[in-house]
ModelCIF file with pLDDT and N, C-alpha, C, O atoms, coordinates in Angstrom:
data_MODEL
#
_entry.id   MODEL 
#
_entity.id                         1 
_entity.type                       polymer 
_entity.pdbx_number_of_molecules   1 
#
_entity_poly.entity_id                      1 
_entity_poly.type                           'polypeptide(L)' 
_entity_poly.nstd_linkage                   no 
_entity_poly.nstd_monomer                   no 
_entity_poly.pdbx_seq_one_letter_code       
;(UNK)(UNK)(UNK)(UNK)(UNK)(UNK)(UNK)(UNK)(UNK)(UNK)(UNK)(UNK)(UNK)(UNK)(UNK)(UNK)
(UNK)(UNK)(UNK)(UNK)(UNK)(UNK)(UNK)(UNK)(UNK)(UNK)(UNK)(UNK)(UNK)(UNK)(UNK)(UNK)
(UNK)(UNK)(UNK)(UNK)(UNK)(UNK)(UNK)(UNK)(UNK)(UNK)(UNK)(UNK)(UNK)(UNK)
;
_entity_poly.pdbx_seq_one_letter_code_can   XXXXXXXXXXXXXXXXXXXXXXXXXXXXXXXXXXXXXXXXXXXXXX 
_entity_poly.pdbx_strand_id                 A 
#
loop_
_entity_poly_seq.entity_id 
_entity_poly_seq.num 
_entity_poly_seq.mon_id 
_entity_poly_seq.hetero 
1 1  UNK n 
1 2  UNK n 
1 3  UNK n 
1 4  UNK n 
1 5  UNK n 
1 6  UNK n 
1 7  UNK n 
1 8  UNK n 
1 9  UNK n 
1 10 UNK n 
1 11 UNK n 
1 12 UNK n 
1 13 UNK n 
1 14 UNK n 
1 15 UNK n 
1 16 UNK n 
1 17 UNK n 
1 18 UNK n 
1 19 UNK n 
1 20 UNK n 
1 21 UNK n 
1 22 UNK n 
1 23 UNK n 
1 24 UNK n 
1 25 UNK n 
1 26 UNK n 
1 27 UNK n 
1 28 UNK n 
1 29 UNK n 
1 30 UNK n 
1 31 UNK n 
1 32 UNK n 
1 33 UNK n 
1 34 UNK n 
1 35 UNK n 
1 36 UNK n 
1 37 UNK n 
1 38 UNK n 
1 39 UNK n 
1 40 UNK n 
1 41 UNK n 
1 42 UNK n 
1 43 UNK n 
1 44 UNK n 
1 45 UNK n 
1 46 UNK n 
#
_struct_asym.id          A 
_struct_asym.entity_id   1 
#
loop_
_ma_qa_metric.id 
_ma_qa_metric.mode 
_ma_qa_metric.name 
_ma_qa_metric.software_group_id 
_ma_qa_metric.type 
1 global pLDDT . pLDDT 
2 local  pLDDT . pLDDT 
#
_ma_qa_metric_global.metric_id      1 
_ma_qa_metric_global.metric_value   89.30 
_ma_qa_metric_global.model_id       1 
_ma_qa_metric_global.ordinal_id     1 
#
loop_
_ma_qa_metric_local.label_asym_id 
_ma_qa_metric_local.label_comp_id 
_ma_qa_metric_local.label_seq_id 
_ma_qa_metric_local.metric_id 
_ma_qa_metric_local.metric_value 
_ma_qa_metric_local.model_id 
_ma_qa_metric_local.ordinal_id 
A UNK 1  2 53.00 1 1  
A UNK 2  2 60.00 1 2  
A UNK 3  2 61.00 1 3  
A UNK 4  2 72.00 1 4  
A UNK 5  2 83.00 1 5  
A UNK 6  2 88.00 1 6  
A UNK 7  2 94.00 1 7  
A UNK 8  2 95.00 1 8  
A UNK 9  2 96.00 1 9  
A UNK 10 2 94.00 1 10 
A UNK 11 2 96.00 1 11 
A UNK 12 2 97.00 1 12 
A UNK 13 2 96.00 1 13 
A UNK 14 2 97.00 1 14 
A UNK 15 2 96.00 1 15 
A UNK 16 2 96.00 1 16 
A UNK 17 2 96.00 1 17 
A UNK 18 2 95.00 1 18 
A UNK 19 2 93.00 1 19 
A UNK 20 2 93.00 1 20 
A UNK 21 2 91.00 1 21 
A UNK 22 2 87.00 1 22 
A UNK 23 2 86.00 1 23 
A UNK 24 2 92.00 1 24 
A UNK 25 2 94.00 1 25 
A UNK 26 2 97.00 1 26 
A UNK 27 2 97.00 1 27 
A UNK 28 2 97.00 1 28 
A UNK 29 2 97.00 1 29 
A UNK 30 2 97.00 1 30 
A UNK 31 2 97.00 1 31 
A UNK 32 2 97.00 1 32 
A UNK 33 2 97.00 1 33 
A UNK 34 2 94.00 1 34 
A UNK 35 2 91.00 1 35 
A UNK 36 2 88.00 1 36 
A UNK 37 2 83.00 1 37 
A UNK 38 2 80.00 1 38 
A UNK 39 2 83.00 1 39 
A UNK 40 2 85.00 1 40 
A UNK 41 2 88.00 1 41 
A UNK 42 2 90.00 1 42 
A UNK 43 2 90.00 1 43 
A UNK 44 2 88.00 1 44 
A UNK 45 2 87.00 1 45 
A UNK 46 2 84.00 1 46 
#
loop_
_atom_site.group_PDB 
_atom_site.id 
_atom_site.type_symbol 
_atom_site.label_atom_id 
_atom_site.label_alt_id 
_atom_site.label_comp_id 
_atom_site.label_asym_id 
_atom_site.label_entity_id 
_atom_site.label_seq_id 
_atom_site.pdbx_PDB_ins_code 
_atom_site.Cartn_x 
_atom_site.Cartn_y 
_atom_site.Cartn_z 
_atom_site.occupancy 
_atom_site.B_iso_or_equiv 
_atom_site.pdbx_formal_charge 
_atom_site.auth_seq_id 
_atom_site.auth_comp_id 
_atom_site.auth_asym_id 
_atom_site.auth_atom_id 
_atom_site.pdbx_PDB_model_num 
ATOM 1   N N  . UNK A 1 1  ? 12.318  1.593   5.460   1.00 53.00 ? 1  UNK A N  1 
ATOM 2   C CA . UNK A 1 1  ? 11.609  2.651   6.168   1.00 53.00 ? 1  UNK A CA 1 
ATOM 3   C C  . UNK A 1 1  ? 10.817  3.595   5.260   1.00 53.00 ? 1  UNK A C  1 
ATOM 4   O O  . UNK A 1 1  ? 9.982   4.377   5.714   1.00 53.00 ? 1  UNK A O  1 
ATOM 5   N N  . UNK A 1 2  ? 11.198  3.461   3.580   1.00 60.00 ? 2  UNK A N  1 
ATOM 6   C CA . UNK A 1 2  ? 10.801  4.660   3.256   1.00 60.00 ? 2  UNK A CA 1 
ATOM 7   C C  . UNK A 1 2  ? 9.310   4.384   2.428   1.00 60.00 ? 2  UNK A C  1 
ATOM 8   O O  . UNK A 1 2  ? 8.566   5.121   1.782   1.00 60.00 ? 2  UNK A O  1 
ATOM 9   N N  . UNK A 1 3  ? 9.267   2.232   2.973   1.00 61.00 ? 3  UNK A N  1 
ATOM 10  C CA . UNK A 1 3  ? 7.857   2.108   2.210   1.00 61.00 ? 3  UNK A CA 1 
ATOM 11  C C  . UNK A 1 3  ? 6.907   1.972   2.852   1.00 61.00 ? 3  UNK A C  1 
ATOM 12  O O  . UNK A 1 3  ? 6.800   1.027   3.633   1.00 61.00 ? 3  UNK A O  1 
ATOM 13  N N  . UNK A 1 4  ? 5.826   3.025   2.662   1.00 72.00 ? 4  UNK A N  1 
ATOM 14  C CA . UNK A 1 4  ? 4.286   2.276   3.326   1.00 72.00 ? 4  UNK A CA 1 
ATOM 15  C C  . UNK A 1 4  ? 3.999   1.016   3.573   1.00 72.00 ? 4  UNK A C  1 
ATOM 16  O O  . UNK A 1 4  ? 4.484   0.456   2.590   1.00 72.00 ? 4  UNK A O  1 
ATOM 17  N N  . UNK A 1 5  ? 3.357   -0.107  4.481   1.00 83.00 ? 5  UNK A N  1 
ATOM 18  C CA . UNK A 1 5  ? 2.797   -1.498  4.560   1.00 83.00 ? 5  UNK A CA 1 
ATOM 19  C C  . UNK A 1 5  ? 1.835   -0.838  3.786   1.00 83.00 ? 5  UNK A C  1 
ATOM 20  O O  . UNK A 1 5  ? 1.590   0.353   3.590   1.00 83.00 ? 5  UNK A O  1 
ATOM 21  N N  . UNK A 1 6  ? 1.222   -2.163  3.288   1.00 88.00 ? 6  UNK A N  1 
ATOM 22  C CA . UNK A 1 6  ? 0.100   -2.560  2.336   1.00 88.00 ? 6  UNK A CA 1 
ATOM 23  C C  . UNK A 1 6  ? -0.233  -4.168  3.168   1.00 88.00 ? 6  UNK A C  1 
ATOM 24  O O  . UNK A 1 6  ? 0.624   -5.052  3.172   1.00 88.00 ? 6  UNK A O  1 
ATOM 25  N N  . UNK A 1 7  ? -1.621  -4.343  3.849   1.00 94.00 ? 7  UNK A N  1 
ATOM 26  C CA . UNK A 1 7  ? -1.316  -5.554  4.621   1.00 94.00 ? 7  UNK A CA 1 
ATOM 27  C C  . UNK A 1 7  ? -3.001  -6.091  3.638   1.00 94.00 ? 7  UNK A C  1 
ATOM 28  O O  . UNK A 1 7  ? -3.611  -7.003  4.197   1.00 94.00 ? 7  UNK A O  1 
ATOM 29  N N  . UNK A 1 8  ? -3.655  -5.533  2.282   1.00 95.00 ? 8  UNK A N  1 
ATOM 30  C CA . UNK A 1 8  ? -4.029  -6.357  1.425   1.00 95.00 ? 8  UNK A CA 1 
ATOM 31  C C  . UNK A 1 8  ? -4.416  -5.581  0.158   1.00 95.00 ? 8  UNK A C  1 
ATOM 32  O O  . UNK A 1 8  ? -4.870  -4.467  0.417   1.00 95.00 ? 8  UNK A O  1 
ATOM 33  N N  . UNK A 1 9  ? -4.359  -5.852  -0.991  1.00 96.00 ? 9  UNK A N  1 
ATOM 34  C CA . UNK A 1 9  ? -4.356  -5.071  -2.493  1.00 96.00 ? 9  UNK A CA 1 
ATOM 35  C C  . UNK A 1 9  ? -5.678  -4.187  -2.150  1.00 96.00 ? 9  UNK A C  1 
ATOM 36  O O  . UNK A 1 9  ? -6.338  -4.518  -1.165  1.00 96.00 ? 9  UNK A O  1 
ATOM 37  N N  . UNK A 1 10 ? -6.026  -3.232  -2.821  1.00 94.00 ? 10 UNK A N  1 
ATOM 38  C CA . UNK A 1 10 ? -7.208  -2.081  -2.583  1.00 94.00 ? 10 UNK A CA 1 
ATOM 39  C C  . UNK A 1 10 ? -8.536  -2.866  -3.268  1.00 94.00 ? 10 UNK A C  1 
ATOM 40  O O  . UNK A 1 10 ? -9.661  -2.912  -2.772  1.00 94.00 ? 10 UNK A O  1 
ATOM 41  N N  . UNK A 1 11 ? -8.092  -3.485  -4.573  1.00 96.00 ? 11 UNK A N  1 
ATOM 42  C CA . UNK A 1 11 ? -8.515  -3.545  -5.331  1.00 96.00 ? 11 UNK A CA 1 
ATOM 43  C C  . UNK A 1 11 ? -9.654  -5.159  -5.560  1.00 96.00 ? 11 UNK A C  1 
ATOM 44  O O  . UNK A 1 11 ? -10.715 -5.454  -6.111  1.00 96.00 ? 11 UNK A O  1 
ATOM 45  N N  . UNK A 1 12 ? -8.821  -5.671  -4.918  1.00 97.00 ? 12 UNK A N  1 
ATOM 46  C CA . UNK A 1 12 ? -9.335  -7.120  -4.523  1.00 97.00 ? 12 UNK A CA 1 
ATOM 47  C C  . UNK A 1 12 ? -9.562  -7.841  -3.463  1.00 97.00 ? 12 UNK A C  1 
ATOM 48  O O  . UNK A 1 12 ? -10.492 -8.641  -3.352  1.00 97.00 ? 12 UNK A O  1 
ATOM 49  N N  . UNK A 1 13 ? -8.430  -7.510  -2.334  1.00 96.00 ? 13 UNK A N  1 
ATOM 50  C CA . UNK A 1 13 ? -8.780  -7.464  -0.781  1.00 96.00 ? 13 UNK A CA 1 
ATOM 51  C C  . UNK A 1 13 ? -7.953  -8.697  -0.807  1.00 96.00 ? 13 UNK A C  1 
ATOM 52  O O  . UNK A 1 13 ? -8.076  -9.319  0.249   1.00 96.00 ? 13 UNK A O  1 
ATOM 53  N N  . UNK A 1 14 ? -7.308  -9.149  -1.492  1.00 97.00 ? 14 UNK A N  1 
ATOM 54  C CA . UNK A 1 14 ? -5.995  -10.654 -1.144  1.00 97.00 ? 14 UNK A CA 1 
ATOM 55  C C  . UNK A 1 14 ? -4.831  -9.652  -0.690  1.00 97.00 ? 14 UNK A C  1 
ATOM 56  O O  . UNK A 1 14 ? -4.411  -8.505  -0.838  1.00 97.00 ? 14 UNK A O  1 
ATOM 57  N N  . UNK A 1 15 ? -4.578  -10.962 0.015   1.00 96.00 ? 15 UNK A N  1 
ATOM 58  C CA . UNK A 1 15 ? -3.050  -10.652 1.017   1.00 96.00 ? 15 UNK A CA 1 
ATOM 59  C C  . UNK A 1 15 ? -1.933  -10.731 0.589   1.00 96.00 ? 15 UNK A C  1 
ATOM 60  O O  . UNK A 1 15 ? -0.970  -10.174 1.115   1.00 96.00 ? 15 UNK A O  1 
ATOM 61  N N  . UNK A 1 16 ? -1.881  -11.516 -0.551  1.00 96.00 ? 16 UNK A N  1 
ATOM 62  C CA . UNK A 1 16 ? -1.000  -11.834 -1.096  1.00 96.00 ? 16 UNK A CA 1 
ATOM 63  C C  . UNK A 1 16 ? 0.274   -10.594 -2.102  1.00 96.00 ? 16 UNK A C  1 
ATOM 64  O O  . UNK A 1 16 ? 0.152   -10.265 -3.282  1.00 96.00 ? 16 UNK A O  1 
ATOM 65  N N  . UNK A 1 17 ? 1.060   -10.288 -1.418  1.00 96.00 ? 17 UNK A N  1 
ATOM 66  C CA . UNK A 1 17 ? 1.725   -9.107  -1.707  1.00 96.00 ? 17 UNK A CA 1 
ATOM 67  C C  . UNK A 1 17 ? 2.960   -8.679  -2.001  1.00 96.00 ? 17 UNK A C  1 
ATOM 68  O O  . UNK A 1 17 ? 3.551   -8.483  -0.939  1.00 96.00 ? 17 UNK A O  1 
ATOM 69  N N  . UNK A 1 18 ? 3.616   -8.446  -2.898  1.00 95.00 ? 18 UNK A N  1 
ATOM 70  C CA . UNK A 1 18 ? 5.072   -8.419  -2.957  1.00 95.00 ? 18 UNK A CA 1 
ATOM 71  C C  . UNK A 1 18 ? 5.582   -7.079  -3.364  1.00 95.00 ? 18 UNK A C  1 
ATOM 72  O O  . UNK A 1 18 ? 5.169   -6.560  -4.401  1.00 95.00 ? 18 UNK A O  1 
ATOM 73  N N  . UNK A 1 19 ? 6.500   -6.466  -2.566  1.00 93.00 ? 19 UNK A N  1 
ATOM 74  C CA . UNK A 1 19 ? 6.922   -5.568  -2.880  1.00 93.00 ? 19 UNK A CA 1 
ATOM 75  C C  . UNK A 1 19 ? 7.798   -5.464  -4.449  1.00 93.00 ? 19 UNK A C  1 
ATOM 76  O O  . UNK A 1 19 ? 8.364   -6.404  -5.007  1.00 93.00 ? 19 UNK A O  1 
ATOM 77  N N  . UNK A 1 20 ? 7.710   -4.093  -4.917  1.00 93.00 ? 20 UNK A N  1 
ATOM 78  C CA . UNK A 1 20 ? 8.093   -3.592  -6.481  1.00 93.00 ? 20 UNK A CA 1 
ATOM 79  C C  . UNK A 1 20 ? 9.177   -2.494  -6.461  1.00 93.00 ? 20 UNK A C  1 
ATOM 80  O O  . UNK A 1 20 ? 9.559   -2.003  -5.400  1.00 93.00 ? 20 UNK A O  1 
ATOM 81  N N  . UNK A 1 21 ? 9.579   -2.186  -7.458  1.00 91.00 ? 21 UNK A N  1 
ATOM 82  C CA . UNK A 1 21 ? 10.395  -1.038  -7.275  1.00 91.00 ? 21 UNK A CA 1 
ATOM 83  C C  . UNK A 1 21 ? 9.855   0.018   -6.848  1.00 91.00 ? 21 UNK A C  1 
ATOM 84  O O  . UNK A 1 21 ? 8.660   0.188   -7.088  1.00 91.00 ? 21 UNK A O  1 
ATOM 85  N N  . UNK A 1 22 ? 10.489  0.864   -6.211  1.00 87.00 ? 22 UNK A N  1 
ATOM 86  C CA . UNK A 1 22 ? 9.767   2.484   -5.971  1.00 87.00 ? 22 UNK A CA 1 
ATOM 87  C C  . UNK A 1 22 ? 8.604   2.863   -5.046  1.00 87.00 ? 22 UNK A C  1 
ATOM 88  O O  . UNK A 1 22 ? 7.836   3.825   -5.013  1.00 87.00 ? 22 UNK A O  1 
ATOM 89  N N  . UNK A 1 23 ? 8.733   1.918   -4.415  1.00 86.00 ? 23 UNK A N  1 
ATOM 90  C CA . UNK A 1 23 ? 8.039   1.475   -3.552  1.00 86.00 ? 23 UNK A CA 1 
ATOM 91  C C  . UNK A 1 23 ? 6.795   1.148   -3.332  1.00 86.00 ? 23 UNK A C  1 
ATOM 92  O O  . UNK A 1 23 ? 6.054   1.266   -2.356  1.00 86.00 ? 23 UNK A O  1 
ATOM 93  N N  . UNK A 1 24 ? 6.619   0.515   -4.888  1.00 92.00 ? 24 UNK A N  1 
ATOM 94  C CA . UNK A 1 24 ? 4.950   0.237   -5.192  1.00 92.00 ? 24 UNK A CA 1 
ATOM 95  C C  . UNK A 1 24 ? 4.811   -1.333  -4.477  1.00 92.00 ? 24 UNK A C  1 
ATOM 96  O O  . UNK A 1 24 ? 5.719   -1.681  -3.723  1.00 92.00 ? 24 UNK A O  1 
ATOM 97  N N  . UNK A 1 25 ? 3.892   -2.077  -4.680  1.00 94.00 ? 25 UNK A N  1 
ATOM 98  C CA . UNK A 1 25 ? 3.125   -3.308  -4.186  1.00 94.00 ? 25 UNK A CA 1 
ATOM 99  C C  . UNK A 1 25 ? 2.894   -4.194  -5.359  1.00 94.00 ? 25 UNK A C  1 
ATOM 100 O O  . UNK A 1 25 ? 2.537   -3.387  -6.217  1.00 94.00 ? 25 UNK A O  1 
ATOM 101 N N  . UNK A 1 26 ? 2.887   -5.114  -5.786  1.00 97.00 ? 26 UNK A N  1 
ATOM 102 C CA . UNK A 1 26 ? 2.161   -6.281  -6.787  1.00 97.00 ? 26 UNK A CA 1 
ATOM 103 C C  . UNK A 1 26 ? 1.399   -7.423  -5.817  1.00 97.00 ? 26 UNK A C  1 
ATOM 104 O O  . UNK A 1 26 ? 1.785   -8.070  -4.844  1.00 97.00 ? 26 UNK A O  1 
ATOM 105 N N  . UNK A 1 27 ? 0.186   -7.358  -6.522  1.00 97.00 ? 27 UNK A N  1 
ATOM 106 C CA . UNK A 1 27 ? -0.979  -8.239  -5.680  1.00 97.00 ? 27 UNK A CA 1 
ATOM 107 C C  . UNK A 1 27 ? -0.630  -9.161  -6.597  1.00 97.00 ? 27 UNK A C  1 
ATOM 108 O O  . UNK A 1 27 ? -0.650  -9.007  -7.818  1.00 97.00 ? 27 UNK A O  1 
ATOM 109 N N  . UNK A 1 28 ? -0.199  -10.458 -5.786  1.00 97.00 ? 28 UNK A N  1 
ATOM 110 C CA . UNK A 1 28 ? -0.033  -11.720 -6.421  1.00 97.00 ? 28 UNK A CA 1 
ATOM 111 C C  . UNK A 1 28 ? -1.755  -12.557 -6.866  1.00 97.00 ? 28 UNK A C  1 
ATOM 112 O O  . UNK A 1 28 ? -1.975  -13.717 -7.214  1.00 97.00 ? 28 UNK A O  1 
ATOM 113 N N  . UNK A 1 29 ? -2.206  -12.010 -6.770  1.00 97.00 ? 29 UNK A N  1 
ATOM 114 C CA . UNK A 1 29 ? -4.230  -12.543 -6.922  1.00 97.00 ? 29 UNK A CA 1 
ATOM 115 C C  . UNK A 1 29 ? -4.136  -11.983 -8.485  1.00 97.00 ? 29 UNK A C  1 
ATOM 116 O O  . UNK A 1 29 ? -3.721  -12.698 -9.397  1.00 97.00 ? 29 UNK A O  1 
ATOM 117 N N  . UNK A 1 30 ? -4.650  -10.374 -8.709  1.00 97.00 ? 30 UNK A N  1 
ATOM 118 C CA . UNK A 1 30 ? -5.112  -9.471  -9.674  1.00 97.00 ? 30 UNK A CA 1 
ATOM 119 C C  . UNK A 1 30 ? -3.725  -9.363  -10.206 1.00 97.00 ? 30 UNK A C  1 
ATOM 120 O O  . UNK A 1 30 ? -3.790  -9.411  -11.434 1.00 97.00 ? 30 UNK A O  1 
ATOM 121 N N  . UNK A 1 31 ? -2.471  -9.234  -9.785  1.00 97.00 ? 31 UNK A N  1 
ATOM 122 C CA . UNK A 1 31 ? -1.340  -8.703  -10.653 1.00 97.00 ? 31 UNK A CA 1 
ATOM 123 C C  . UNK A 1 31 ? -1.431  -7.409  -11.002 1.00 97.00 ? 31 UNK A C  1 
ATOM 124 O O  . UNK A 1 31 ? -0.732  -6.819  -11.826 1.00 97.00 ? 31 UNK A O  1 
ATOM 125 N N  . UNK A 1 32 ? -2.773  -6.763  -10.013 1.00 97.00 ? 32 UNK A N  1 
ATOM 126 C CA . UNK A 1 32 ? -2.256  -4.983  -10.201 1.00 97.00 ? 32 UNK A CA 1 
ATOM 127 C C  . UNK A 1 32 ? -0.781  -4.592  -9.067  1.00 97.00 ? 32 UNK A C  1 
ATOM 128 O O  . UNK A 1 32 ? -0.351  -5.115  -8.039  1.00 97.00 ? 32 UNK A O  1 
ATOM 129 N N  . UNK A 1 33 ? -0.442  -3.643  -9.748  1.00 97.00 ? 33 UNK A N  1 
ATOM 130 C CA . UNK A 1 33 ? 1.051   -2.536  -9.064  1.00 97.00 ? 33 UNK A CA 1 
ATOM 131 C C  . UNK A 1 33 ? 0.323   -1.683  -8.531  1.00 97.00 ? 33 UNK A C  1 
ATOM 132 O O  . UNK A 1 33 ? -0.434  -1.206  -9.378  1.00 97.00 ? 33 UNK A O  1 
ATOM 133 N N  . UNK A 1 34 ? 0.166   -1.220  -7.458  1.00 94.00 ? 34 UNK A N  1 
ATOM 134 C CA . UNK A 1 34 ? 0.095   -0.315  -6.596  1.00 94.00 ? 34 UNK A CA 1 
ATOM 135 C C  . UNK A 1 34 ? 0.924   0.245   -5.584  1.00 94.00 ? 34 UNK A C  1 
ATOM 136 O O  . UNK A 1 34 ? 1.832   -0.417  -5.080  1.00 94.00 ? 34 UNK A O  1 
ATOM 137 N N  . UNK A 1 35 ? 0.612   1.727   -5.165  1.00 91.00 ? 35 UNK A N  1 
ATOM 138 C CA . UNK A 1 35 ? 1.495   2.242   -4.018  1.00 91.00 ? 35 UNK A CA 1 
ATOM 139 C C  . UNK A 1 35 ? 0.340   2.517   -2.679  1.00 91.00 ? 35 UNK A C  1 
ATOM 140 O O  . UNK A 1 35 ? -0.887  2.420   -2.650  1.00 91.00 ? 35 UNK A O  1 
ATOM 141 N N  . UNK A 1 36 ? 1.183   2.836   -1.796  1.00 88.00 ? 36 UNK A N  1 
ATOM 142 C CA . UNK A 1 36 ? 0.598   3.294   -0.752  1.00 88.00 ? 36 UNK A CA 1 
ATOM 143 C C  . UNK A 1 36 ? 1.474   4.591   -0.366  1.00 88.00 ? 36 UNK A C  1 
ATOM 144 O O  . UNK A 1 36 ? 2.703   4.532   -0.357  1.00 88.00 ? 36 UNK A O  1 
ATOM 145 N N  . UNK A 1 37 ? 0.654   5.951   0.003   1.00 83.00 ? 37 UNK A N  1 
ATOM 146 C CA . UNK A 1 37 ? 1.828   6.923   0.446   1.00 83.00 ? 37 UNK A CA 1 
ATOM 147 C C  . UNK A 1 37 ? 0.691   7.221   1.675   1.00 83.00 ? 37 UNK A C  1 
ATOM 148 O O  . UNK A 1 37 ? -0.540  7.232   1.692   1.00 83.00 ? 37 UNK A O  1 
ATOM 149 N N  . UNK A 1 38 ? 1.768   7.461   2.716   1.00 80.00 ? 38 UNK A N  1 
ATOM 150 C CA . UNK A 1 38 ? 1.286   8.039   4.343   1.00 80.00 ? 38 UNK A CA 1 
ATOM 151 C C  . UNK A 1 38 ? 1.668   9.342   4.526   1.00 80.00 ? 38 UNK A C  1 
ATOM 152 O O  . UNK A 1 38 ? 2.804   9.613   4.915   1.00 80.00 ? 38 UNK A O  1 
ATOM 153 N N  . UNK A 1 39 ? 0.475   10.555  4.182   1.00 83.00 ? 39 UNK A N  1 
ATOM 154 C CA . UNK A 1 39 ? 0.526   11.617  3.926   1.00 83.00 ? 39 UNK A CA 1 
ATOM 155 C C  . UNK A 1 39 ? 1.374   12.610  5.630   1.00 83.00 ? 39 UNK A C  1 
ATOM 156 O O  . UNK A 1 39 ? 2.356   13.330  5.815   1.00 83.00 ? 39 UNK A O  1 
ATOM 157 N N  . UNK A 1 40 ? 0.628   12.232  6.199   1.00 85.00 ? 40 UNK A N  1 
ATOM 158 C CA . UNK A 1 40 ? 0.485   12.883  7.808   1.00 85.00 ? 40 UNK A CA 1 
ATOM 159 C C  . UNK A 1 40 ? -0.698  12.586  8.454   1.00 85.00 ? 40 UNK A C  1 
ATOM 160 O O  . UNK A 1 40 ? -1.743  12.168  7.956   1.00 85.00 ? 40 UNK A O  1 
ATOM 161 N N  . UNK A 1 41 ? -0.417  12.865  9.731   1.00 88.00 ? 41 UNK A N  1 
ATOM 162 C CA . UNK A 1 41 ? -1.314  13.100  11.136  1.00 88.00 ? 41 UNK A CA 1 
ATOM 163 C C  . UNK A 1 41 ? -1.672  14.141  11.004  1.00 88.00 ? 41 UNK A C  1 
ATOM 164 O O  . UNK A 1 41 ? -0.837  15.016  10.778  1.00 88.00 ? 41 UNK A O  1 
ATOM 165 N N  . UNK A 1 42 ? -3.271  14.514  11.105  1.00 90.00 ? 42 UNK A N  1 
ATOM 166 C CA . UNK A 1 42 ? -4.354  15.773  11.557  1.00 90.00 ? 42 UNK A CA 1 
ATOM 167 C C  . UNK A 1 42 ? -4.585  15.760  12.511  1.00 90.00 ? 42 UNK A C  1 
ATOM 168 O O  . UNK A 1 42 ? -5.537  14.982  12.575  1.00 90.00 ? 42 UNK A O  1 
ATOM 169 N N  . UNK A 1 43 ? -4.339  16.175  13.629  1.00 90.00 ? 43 UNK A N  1 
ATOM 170 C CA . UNK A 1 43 ? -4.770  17.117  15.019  1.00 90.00 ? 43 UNK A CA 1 
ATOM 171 C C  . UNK A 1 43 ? -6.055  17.898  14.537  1.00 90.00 ? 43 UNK A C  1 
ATOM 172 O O  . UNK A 1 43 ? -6.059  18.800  13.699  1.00 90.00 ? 43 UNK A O  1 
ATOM 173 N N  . UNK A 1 44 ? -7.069  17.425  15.168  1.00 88.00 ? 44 UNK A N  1 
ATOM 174 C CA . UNK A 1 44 ? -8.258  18.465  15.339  1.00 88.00 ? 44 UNK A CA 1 
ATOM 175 C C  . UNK A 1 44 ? -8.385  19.400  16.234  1.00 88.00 ? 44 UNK A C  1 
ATOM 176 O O  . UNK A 1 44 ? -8.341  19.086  17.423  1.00 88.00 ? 44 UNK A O  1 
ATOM 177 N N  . UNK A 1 45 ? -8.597  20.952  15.778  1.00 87.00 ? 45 UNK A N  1 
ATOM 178 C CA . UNK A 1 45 ? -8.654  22.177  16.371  1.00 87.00 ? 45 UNK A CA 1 
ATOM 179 C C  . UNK A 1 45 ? -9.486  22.053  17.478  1.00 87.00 ? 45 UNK A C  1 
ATOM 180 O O  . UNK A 1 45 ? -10.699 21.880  17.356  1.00 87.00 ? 45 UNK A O  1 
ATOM 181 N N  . UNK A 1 46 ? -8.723  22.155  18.913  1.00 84.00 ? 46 UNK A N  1 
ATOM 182 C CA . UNK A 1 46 ? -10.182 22.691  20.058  1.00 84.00 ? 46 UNK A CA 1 
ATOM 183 C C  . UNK A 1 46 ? -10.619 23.735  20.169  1.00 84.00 ? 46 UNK A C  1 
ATOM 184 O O  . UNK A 1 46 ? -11.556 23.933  20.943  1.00 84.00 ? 46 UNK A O  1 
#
């Protein structure tokens, strides 16, 4: 629960994805580590 989806690397756009410690990502394509964090929901003022 406490990891973001990642449904493809930022960096290269493959799907190919495996979760890391700490709740980072490894793109099995590029072999970059990345995270994803889901800050919040903005409500716009009426």
């Amino acid at each position: 629960p406490s990891r973001a989806t990642a449904f493809y690397c930022p960096y290269c756009g493959d799907e190919d994805l495996r979760p890391e410690k700490d709740g980072a990502w490894l793109c099995g394509s590029c072999r970059r580590v990345f995270s994803v964090t889901f800050i919040g929901l903005q409500i716009p003022e009426v």
